[in-house]
C-alpha atoms as a PDB file:
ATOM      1  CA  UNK A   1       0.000   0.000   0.000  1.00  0.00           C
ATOM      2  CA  UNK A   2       1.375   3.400  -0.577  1.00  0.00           C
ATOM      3  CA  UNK A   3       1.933   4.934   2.909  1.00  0.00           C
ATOM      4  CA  UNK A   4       1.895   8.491   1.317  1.00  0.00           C
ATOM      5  CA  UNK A   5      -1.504   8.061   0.072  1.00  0.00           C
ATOM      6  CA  UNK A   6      -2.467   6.749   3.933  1.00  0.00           C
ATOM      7  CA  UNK A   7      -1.033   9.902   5.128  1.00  0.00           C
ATOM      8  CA  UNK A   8      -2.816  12.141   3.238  1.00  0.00           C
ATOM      9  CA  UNK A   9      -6.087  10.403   3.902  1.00  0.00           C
ATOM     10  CA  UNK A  10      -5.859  10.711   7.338  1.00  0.00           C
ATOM     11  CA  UNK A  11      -4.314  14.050   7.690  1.00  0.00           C
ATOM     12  CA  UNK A  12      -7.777  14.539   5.810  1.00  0.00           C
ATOM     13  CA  UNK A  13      -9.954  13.525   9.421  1.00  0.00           C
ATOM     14  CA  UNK A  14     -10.434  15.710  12.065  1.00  0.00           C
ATOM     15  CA  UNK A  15      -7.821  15.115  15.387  1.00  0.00           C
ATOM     16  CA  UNK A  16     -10.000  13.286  17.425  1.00  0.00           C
ATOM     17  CA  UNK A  17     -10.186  10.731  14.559  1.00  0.00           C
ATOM     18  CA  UNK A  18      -6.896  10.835  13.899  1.00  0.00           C
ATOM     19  CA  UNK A  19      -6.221  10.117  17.127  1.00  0.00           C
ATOM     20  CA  UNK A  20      -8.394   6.896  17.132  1.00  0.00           C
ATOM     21  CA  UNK A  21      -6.649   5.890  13.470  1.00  0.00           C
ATOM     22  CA  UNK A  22      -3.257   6.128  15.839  1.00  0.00           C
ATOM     23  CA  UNK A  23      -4.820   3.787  18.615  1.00  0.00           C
ATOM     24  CA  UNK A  24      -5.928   1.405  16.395  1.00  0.00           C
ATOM     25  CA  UNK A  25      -2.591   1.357  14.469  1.00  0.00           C
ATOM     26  CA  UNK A  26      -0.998   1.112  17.752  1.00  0.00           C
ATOM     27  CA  UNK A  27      -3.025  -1.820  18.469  1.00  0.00           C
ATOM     28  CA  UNK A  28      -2.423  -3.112  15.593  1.00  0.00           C
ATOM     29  CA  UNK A  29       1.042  -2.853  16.032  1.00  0.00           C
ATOM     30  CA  UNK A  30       1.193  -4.480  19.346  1.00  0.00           C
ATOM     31  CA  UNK A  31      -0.994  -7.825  18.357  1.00  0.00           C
ATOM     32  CA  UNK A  32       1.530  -8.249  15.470  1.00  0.00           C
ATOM     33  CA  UNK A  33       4.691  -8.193  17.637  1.00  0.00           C
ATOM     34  CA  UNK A  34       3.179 -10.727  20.396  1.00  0.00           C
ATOM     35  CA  UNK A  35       2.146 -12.996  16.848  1.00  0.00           C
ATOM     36  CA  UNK A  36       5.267 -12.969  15.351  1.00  0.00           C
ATOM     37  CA  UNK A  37       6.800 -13.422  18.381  1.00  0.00           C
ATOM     38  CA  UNK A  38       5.070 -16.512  19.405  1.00  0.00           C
ATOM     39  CA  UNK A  39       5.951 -17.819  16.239  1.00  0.00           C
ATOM     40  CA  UNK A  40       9.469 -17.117  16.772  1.00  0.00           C
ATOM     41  CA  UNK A  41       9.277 -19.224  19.699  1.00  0.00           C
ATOM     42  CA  UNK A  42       7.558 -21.817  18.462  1.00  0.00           C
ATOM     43  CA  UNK A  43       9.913 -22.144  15.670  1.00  0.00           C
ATOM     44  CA  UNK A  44      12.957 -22.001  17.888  1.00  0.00           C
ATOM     45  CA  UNK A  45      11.116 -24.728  20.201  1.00  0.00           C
ATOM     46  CA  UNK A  46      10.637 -26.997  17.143  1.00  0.00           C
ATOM     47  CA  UNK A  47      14.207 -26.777  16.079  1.00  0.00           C
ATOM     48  CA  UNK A  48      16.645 -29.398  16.876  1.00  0.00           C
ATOM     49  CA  UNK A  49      19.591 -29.274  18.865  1.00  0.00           C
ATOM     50  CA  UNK A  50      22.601 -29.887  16.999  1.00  0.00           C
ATOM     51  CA  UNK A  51      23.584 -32.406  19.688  1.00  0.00           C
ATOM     52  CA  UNK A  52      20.101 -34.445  18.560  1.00  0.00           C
ATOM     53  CA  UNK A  53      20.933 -33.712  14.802  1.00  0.00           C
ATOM     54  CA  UNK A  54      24.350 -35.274  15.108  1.00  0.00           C
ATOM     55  CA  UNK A  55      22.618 -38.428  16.739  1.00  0.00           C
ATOM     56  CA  UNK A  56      19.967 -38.927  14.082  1.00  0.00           C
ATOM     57  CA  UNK A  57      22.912 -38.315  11.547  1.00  0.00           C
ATOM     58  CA  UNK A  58      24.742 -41.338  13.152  1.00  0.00           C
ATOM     59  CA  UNK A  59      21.697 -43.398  13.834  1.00  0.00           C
ATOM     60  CA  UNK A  60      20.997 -43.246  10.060  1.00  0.00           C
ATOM     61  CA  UNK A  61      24.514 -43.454   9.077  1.00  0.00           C
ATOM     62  CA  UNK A  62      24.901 -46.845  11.109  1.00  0.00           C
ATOM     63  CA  UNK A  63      21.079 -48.373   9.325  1.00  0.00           C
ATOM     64  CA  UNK A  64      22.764 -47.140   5.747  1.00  0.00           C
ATOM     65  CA  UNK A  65      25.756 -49.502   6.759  1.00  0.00           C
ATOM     66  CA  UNK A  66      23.834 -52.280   8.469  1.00  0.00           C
ATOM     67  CA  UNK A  67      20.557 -52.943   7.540  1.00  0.00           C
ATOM     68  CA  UNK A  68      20.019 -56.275   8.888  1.00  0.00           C
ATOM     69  CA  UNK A  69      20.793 -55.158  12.455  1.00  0.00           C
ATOM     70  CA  UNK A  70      18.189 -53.232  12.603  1.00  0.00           C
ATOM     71  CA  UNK A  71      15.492 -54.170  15.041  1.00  0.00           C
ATOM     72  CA  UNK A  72      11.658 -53.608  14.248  1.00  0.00           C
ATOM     73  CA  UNK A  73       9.414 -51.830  16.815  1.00  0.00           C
ATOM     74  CA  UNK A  74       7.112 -55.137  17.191  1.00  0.00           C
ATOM     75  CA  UNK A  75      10.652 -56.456  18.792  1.00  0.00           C
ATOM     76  CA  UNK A  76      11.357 -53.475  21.092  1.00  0.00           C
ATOM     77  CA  UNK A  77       8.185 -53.567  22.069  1.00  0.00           C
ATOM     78  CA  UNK A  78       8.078 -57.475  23.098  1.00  0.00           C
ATOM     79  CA  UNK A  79      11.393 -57.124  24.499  1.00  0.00           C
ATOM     80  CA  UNK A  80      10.600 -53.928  26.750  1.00  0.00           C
ATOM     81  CA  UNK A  81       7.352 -55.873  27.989  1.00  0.00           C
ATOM     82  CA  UNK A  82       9.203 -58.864  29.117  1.00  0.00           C
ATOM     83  CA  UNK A  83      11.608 -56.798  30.698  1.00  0.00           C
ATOM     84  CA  UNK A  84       9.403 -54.359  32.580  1.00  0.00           C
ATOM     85  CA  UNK A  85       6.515 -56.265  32.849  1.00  0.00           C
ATOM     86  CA  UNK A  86       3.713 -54.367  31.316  1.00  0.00           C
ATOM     87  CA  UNK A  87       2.796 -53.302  27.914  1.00  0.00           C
ATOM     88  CA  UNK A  88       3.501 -50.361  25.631  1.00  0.00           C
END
């Protein structure tokens, strides 16, 4: 939008309209900030840690490799039962 042509329509209004154009811009303003900011930090919350990406990147490395050793979740899950005694 062109902010000059904004201008000019408001400078149009009388003050105590202009004034109410300000608080709602200033509203406006305000609810923006807190929604990008929660996004910011829901972003940085769904990021992982490069600790975590280095693990995945090994885990994956060592299936590429070896295959075969991998164990299905049907197994972990018998296994874990049998060890802990209840089911998951």
């Amino acid at each position: 939008m062109n902010s000059e042509l904004l201008l000019q329509r408001i400078n149009t209004l009388p003050d105590s309209l202009q004034m109410l154009v300000f608080g709602y811009v200033d509203f406006l303003t305000e609810s923006y900030t807190k929604i990008v900011s929660k996004e910011t930090q829901k972003q940085q919350q769904d990021e992982i840690s490069p600790e975590i990406k280095a693990l995945l990147d090994k885990r994956i490395g060592d299936y590429t490799q070896n295959p075969e050793k991998a164990v299905s979740w049907e197994e972990v899950k018998t296994k874990f039962n049998k060890k802990h005694g209840y089911v998951i």
